[in-house]
PDB file of N, CA and C in Angstrom:
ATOM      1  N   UNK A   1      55.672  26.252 -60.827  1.00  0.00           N
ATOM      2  CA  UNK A   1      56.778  25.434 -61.251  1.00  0.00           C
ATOM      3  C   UNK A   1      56.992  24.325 -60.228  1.00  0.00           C
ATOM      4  N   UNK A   2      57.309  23.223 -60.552  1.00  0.00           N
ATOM      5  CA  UNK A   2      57.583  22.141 -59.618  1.00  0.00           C
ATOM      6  C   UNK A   2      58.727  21.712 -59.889  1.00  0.00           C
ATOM      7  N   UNK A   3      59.282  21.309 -58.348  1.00  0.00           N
ATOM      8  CA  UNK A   3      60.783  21.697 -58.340  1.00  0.00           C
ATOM      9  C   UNK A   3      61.347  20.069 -58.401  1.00  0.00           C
ATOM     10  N   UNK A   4      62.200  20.155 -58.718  1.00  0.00           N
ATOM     11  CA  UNK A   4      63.103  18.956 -59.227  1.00  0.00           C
ATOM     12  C   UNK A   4      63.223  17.974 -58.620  1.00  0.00           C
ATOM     13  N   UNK A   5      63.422  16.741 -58.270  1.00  0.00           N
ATOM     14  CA  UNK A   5      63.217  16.070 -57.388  1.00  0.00           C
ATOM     15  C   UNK A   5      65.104  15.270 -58.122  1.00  0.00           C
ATOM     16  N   UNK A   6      65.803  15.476 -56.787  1.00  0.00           N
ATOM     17  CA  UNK A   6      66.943  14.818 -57.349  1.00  0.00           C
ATOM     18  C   UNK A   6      67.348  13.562 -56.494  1.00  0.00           C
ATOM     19  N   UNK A   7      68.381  13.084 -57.213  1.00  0.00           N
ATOM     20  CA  UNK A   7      68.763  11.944 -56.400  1.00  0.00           C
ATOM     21  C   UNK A   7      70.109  12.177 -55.978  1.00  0.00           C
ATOM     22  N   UNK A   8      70.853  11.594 -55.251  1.00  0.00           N
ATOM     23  CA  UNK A   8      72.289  11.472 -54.607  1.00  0.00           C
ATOM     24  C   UNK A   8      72.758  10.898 -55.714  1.00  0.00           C
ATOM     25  N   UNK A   9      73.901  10.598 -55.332  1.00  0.00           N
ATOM     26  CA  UNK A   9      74.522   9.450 -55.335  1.00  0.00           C
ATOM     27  C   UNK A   9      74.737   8.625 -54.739  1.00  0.00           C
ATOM     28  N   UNK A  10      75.288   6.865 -55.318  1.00  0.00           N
ATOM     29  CA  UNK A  10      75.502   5.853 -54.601  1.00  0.00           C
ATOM     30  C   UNK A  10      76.124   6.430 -53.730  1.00  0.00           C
ATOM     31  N   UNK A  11      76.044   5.655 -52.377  1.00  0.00           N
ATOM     32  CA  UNK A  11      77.465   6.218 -51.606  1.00  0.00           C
ATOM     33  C   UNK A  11      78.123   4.426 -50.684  1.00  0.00           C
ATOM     34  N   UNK A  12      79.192   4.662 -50.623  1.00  0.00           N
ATOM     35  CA  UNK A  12      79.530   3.568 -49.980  1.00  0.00           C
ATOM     36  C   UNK A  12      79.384   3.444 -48.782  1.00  0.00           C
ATOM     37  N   UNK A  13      79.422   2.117 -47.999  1.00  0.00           N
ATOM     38  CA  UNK A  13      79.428   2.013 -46.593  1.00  0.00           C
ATOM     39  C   UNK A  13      80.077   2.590 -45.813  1.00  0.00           C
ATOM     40  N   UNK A  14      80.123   3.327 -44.853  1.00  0.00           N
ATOM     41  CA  UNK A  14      81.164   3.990 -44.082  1.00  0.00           C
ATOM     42  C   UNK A  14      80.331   4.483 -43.117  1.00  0.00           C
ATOM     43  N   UNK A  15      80.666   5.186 -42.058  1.00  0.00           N
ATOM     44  CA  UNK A  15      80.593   6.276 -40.849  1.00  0.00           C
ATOM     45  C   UNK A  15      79.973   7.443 -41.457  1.00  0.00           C
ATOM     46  N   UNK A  16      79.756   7.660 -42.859  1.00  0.00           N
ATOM     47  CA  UNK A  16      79.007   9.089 -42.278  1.00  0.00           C
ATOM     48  C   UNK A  16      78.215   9.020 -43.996  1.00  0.00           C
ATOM     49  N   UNK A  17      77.217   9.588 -44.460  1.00  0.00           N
ATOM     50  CA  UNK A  17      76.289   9.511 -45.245  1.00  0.00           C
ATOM     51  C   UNK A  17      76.570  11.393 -45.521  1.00  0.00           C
ATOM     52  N   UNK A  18      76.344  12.059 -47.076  1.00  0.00           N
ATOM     53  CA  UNK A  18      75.848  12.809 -47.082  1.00  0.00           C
ATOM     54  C   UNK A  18      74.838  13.483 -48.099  1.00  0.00           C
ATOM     55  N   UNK A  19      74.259  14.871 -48.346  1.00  0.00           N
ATOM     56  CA  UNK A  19      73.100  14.936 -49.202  1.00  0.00           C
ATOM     57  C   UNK A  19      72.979  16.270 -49.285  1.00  0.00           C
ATOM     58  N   UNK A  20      71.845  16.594 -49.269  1.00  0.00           N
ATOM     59  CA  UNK A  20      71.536  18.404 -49.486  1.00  0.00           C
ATOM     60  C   UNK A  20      70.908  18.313 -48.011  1.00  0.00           C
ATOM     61  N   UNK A  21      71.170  19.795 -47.647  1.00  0.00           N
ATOM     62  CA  UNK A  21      70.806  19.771 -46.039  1.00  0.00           C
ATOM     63  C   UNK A  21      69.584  20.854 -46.297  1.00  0.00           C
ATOM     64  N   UNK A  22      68.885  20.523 -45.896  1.00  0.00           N
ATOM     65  CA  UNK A  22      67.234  20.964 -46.532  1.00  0.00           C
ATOM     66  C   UNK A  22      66.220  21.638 -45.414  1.00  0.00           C
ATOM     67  N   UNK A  23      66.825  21.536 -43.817  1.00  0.00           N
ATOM     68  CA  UNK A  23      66.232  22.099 -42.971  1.00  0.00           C
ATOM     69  C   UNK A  23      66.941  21.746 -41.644  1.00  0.00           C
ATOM     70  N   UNK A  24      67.668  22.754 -41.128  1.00  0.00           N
ATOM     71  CA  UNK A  24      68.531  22.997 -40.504  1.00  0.00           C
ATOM     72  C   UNK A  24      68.385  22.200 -38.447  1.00  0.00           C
ATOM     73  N   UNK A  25      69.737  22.173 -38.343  1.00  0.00           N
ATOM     74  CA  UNK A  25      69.454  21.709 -36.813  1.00  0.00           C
ATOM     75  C   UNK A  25      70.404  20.126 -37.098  1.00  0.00           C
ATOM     76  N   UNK A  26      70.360  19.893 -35.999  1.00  0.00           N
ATOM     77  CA  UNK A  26      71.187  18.641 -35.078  1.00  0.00           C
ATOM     78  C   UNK A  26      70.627  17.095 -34.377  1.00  0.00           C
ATOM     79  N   UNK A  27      70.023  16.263 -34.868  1.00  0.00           N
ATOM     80  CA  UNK A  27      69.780  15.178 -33.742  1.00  0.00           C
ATOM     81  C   UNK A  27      70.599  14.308 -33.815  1.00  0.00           C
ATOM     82  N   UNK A  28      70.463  13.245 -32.798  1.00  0.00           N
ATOM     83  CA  UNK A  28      71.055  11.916 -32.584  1.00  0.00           C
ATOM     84  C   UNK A  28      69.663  10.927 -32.099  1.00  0.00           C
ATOM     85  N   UNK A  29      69.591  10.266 -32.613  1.00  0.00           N
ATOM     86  CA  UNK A  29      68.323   8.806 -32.481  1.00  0.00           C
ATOM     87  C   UNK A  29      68.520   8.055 -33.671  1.00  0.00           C
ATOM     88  N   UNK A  30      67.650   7.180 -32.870  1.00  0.00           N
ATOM     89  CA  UNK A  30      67.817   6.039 -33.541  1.00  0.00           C
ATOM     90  C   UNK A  30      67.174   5.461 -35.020  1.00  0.00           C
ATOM     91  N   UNK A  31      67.652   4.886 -35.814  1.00  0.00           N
ATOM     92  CA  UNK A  31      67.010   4.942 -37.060  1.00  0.00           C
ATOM     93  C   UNK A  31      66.016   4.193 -36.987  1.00  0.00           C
ATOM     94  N   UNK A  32      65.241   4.070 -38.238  1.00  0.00           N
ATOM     95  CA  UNK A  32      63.825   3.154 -38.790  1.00  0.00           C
ATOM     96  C   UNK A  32      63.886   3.713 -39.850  1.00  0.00           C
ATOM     97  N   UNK A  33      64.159   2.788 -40.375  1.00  0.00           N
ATOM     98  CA  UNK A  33      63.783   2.073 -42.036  1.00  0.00           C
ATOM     99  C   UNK A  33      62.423   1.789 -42.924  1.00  0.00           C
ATOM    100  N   UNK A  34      61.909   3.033 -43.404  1.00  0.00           N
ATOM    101  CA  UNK A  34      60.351   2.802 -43.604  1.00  0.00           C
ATOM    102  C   UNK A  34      60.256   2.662 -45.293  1.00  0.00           C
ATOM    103  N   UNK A  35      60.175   1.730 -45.847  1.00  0.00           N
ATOM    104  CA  UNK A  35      60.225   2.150 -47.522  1.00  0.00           C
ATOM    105  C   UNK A  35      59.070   2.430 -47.743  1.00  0.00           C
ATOM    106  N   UNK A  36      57.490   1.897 -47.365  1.00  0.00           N
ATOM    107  CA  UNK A  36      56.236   1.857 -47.718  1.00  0.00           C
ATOM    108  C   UNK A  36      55.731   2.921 -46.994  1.00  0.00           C
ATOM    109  N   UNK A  37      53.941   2.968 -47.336  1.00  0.00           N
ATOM    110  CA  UNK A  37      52.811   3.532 -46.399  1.00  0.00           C
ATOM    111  C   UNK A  37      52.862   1.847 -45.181  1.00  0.00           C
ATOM    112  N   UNK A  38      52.839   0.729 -45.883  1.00  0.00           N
ATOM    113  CA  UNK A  38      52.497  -0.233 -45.107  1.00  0.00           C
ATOM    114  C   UNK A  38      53.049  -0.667 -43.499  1.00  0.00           C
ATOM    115  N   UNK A  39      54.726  -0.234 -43.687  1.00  0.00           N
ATOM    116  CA  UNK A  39      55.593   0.172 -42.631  1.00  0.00           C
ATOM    117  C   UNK A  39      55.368   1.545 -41.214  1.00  0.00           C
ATOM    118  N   UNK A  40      54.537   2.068 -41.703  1.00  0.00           N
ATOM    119  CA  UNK A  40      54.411   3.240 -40.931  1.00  0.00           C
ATOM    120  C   UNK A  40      54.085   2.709 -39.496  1.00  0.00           C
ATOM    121  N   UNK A  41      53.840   1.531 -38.715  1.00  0.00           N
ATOM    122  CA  UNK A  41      53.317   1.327 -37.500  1.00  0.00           C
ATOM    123  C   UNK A  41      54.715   1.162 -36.941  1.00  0.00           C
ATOM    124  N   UNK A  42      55.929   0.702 -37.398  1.00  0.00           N
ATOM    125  CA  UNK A  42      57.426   0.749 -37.130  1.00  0.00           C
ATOM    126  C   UNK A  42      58.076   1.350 -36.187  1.00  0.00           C
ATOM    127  N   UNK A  43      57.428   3.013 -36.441  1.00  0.00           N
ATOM    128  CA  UNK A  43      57.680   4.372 -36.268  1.00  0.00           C
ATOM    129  C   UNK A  43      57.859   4.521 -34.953  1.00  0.00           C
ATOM    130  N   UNK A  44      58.323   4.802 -33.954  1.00  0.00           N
ATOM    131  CA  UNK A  44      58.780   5.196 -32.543  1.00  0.00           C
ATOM    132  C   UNK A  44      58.841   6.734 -32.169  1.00  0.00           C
ATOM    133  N   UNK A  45      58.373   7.434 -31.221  1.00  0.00           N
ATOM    134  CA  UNK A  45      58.478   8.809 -30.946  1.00  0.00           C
ATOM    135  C   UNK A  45      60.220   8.851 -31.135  1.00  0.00           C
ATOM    136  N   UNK A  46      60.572   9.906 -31.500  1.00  0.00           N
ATOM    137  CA  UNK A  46      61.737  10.621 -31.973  1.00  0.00           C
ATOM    138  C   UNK A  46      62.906   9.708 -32.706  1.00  0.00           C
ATOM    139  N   UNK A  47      62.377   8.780 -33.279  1.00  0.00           N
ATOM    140  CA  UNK A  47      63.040   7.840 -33.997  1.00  0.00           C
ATOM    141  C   UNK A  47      63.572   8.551 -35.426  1.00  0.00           C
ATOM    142  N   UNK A  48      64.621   8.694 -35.971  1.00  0.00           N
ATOM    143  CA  UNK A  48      65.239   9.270 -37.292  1.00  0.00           C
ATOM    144  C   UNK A  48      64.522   8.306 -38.557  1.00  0.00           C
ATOM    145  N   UNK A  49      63.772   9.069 -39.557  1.00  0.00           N
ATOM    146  CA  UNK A  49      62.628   7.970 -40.023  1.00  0.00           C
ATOM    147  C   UNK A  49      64.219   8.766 -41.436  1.00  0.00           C
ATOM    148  N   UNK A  50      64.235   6.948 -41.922  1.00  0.00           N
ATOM    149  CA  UNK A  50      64.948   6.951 -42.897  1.00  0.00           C
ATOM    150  C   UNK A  50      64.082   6.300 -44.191  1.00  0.00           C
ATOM    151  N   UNK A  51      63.912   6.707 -45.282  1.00  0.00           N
ATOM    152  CA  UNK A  51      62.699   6.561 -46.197  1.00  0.00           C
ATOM    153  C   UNK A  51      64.102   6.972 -48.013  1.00  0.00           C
ATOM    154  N   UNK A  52      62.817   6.465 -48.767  1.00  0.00           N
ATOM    155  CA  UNK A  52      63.246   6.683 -50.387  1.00  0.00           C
ATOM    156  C   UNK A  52      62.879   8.134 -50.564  1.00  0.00           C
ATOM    157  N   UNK A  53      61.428   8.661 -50.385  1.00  0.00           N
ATOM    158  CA  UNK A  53      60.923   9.644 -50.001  1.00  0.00           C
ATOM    159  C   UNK A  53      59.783   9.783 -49.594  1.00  0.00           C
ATOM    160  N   UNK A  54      58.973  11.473 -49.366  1.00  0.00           N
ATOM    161  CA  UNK A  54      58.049  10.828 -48.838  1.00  0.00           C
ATOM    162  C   UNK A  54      56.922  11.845 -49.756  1.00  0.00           C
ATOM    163  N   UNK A  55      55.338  11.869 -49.513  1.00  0.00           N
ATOM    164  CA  UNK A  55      54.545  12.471 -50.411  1.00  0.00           C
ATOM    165  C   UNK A  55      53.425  12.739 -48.957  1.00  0.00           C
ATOM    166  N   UNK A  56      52.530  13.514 -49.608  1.00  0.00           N
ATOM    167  CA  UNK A  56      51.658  13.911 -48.527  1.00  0.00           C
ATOM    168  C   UNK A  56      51.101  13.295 -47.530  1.00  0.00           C
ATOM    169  N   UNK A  57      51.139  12.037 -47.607  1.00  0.00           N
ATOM    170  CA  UNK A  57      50.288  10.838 -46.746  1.00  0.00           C
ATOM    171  C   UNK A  57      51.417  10.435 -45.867  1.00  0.00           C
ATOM    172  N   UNK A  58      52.693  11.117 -46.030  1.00  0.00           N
ATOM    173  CA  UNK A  58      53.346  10.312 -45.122  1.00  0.00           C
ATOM    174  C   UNK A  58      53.725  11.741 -43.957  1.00  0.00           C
ATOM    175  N   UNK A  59      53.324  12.797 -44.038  1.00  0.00           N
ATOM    176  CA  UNK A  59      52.992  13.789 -43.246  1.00  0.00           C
ATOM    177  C   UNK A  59      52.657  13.734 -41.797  1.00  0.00           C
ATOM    178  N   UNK A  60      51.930  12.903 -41.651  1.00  0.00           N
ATOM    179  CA  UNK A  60      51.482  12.169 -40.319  1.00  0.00           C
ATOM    180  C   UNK A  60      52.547  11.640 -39.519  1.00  0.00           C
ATOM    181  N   UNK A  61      53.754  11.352 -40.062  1.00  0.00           N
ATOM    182  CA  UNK A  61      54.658  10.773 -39.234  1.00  0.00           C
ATOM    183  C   UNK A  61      55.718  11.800 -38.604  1.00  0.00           C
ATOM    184  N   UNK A  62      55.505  13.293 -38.957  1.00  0.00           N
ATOM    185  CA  UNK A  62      56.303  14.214 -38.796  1.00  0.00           C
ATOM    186  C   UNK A  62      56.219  14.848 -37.436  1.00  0.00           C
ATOM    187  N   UNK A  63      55.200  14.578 -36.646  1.00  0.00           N
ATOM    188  CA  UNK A  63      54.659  15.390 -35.387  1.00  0.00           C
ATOM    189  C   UNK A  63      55.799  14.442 -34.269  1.00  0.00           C
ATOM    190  N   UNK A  64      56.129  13.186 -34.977  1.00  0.00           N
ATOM    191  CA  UNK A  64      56.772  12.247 -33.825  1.00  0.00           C
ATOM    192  C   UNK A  64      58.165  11.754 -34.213  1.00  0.00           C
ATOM    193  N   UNK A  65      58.567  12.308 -35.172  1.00  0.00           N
ATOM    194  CA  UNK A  65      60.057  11.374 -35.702  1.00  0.00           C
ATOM    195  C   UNK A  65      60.528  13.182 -35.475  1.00  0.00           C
ATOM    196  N   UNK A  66      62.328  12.547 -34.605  1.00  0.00           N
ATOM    197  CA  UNK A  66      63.069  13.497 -34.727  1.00  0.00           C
ATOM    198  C   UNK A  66      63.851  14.281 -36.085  1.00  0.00           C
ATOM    199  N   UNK A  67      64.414  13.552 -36.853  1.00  0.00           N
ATOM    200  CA  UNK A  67      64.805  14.138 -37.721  1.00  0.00           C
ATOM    201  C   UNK A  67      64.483  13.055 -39.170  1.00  0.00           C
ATOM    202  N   UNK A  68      64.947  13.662 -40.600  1.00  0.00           N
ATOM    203  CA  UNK A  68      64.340  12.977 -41.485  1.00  0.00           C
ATOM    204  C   UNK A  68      65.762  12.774 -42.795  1.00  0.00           C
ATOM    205  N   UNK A  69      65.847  11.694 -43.172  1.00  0.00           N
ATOM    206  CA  UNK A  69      66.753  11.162 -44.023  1.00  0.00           C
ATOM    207  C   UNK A  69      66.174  10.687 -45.542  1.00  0.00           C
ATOM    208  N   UNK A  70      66.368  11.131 -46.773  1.00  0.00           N
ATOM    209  CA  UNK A  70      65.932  10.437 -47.622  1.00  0.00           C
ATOM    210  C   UNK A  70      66.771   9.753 -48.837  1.00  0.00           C
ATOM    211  N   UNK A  71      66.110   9.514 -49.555  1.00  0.00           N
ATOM    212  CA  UNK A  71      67.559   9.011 -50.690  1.00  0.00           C
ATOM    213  C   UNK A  71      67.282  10.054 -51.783  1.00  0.00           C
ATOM    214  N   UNK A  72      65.745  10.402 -51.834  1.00  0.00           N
ATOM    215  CA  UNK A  72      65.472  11.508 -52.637  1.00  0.00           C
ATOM    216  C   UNK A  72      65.519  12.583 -52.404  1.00  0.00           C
ATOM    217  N   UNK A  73      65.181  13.972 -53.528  1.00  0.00           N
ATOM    218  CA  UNK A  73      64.404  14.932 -53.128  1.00  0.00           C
ATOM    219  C   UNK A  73      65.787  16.060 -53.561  1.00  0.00           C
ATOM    220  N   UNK A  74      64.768  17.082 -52.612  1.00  0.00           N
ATOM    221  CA  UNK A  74      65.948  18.391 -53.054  1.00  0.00           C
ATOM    222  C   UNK A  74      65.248  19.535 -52.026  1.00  0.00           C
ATOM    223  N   UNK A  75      65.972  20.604 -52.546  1.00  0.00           N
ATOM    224  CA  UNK A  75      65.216  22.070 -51.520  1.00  0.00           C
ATOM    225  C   UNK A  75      63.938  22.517 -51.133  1.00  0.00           C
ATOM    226  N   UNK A  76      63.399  21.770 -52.186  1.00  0.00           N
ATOM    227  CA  UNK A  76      61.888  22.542 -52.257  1.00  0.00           C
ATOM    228  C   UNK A  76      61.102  21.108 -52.414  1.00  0.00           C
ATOM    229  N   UNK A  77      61.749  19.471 -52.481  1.00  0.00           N
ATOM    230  CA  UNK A  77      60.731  18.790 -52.430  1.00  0.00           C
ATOM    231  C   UNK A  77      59.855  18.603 -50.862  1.00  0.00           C
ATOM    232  N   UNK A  78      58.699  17.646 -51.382  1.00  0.00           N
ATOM    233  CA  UNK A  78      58.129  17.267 -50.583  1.00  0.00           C
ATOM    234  C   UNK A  78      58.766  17.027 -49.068  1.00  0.00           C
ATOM    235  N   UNK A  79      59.389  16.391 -48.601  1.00  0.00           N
ATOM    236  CA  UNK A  79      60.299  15.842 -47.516  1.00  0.00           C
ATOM    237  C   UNK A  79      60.909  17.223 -46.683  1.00  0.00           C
ATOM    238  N   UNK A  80      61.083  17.805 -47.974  1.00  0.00           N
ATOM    239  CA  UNK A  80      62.726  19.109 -47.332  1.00  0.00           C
ATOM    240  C   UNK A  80      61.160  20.341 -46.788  1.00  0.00           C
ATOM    241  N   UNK A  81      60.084  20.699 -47.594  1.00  0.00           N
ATOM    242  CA  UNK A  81      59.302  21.547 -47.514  1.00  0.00           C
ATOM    243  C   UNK A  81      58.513  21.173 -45.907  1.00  0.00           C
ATOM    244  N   UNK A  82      57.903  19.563 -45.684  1.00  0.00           N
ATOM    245  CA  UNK A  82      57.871  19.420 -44.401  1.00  0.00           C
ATOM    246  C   UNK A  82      58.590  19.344 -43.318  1.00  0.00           C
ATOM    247  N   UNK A  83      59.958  18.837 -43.467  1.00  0.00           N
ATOM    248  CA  UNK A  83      60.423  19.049 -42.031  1.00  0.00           C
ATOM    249  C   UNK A  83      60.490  20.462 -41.621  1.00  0.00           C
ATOM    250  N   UNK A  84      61.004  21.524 -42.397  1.00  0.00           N
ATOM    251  CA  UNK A  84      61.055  22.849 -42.355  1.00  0.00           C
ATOM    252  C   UNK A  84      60.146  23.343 -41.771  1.00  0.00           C
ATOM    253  N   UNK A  85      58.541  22.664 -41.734  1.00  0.00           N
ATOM    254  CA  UNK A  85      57.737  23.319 -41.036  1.00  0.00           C
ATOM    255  C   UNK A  85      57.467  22.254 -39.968  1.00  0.00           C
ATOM    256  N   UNK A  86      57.829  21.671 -39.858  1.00  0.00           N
ATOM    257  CA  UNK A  86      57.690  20.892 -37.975  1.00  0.00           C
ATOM    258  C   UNK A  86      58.737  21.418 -37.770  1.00  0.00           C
ATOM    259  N   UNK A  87      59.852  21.915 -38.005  1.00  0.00           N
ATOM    260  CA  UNK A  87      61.281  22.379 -37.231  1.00  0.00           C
ATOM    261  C   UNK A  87      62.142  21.031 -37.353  1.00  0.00           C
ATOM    262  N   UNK A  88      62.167  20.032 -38.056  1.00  0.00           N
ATOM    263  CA  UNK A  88      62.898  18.562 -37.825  1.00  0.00           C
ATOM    264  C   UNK A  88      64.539  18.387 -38.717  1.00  0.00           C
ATOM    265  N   UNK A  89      64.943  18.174 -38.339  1.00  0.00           N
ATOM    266  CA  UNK A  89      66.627  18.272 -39.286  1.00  0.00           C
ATOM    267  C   UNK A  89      66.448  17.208 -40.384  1.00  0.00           C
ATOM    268  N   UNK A  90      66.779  17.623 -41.420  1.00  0.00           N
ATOM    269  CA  UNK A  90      66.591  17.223 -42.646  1.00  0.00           C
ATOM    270  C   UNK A  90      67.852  16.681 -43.929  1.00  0.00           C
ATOM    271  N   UNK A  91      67.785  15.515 -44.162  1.00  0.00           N
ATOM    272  CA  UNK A  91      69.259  15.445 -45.375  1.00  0.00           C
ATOM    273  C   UNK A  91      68.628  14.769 -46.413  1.00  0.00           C
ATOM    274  N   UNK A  92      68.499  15.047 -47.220  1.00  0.00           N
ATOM    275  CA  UNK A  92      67.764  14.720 -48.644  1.00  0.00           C
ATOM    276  C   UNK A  92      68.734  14.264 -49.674  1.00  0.00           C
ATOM    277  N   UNK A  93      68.747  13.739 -50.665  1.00  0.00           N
ATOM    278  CA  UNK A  93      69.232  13.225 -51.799  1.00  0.00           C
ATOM    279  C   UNK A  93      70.115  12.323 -51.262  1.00  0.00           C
ATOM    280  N   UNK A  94      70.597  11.368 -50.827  1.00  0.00           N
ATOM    281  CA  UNK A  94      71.644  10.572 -50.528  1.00  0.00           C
ATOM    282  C   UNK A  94      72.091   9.610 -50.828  1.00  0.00           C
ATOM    283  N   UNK A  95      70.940   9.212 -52.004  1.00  0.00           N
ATOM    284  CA  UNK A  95      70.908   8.469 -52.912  1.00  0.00           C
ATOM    285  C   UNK A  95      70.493   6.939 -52.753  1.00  0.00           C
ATOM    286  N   UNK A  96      71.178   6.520 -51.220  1.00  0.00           N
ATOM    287  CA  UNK A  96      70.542   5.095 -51.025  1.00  0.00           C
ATOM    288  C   UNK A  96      70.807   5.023 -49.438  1.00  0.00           C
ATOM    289  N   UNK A  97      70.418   5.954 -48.613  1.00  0.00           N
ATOM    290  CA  UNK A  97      70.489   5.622 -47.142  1.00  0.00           C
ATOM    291  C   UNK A  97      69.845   4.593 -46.846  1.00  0.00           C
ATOM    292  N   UNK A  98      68.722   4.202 -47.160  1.00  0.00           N
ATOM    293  CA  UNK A  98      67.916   3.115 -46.960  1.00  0.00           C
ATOM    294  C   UNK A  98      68.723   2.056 -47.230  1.00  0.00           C
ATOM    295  N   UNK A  99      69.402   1.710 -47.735  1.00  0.00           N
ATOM    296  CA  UNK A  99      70.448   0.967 -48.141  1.00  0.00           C
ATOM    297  C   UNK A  99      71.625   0.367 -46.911  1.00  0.00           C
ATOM    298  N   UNK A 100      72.020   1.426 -46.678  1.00  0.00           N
ATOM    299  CA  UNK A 100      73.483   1.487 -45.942  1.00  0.00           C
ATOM    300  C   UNK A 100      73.219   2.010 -44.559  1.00  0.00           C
ATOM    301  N   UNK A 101      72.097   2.136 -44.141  1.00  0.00           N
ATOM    302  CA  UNK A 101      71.584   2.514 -42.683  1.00  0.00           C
ATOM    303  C   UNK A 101      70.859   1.294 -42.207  1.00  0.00           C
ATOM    304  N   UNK A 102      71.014   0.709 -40.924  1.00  0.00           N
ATOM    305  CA  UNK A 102      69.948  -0.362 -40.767  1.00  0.00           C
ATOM    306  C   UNK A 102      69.539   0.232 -39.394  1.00  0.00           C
ATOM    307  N   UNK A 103      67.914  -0.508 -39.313  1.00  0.00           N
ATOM    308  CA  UNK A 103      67.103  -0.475 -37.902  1.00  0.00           C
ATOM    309  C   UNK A 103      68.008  -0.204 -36.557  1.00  0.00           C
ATOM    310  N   UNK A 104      67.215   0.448 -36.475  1.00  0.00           N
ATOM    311  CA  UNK A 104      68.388   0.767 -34.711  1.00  0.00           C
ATOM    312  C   UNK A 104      69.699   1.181 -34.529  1.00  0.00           C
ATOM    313  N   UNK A 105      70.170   1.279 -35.780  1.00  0.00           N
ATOM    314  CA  UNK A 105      71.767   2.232 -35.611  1.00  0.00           C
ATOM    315  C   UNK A 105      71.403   3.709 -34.700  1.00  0.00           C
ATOM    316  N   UNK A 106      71.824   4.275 -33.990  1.00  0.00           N
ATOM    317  CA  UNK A 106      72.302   5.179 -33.674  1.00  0.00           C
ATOM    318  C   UNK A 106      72.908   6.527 -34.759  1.00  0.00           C
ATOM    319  N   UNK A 107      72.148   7.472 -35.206  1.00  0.00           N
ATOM    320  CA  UNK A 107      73.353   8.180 -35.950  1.00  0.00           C
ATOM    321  C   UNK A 107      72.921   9.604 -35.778  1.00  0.00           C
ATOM    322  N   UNK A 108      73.656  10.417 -35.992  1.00  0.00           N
ATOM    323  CA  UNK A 108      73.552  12.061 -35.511  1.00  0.00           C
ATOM    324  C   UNK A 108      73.178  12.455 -36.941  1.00  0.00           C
ATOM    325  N   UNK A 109      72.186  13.370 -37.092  1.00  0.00           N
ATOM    326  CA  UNK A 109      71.580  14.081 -38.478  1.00  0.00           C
ATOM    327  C   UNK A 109      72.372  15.184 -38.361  1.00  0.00           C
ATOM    328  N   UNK A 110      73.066  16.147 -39.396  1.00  0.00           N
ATOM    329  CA  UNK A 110      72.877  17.542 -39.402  1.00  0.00           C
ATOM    330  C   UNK A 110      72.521  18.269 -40.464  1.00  0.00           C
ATOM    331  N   UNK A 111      71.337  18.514 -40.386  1.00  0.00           N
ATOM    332  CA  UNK A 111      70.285  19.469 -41.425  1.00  0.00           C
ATOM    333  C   UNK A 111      70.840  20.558 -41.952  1.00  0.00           C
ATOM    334  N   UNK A 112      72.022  20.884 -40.859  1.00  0.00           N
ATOM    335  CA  UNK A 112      72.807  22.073 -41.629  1.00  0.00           C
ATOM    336  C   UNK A 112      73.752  22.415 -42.292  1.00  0.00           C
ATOM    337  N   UNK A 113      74.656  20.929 -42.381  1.00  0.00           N
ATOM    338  CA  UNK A 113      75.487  20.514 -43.135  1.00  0.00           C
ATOM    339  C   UNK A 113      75.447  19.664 -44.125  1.00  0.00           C
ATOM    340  N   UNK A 114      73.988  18.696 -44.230  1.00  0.00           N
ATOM    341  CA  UNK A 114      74.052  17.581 -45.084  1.00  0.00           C
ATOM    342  C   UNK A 114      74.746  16.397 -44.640  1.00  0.00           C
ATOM    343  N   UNK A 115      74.992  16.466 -43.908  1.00  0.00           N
ATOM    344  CA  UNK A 115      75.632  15.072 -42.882  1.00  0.00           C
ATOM    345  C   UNK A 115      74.806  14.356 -42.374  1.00  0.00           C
ATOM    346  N   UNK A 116      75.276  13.056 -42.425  1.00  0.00           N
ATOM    347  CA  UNK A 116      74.264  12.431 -41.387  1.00  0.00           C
ATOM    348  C   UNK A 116      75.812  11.044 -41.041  1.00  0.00           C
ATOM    349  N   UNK A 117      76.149  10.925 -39.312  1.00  0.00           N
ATOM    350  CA  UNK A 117      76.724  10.456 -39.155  1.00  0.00           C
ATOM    351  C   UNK A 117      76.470   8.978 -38.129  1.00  0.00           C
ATOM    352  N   UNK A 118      76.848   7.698 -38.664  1.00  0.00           N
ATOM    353  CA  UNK A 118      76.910   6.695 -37.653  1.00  0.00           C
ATOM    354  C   UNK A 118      77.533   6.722 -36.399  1.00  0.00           C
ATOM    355  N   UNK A 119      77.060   6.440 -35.330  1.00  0.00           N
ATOM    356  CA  UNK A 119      77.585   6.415 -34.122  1.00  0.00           C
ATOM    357  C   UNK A 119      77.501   4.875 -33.381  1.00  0.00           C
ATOM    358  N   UNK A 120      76.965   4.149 -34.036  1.00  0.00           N
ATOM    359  CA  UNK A 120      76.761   2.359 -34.233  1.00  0.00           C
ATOM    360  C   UNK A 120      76.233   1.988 -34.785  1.00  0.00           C
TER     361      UNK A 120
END
């Protein structure tokens, strides 16, 4: 069975973003904004990789980004199934972080709440 792939909702601008919390734990770093494969050189060791979603090819970026943000997905997608196995904090469905997050903000993930909060 293949599992559902959901979306958030819009969410408005504000201080804190949230979603399905898909693999547990805490960071704070800095964002990057990756929509493509073409973007992937962007990427910074422990940088919070904020994406639409992601599919097997983007796997490679998991050994070096601290935690992972998407607009898609759900429990068992792609995104939520890898961070779980690098250990990386995870918030899925959020509908349009890519959106309302820009390059280099600062923001704290929590994988275990579905939060993901601005800190600048």
């Amino acid at each position: 069975m293949i599992a559902p792939v959901m979306s958030g909702r819009a969410q408005a601008k504000g201080k804190a973003l949230t979603g399905i919390p898909t693999s547990k734990g805490v960071y704070q770093g800095r964002v990057c904004i990756v929509m493509d494969e073409s973007e992937f050189g962007k990427i910074r060791a422990g940088d919070v990789l904020v994406c639409p979603a992601t599919t097997p090819v983007w796997s490679v970026l998991f050994s070096s980004i601290g935690a992972l943000v998407t607009n898609y997905g759900g429990i068992l997608s792609h995104p939520a199934i890898i961070a779980r196995e690098f250990r990386i904090p995870a918030v899925v469905a959020t509908g349009n972080a890519t959106e309302l997050l820009k390059d280099d903000q600062i923001v704290t993930v929590d994988g275990t709440r579905g939060a993901v909060e601005v800190r600048w």
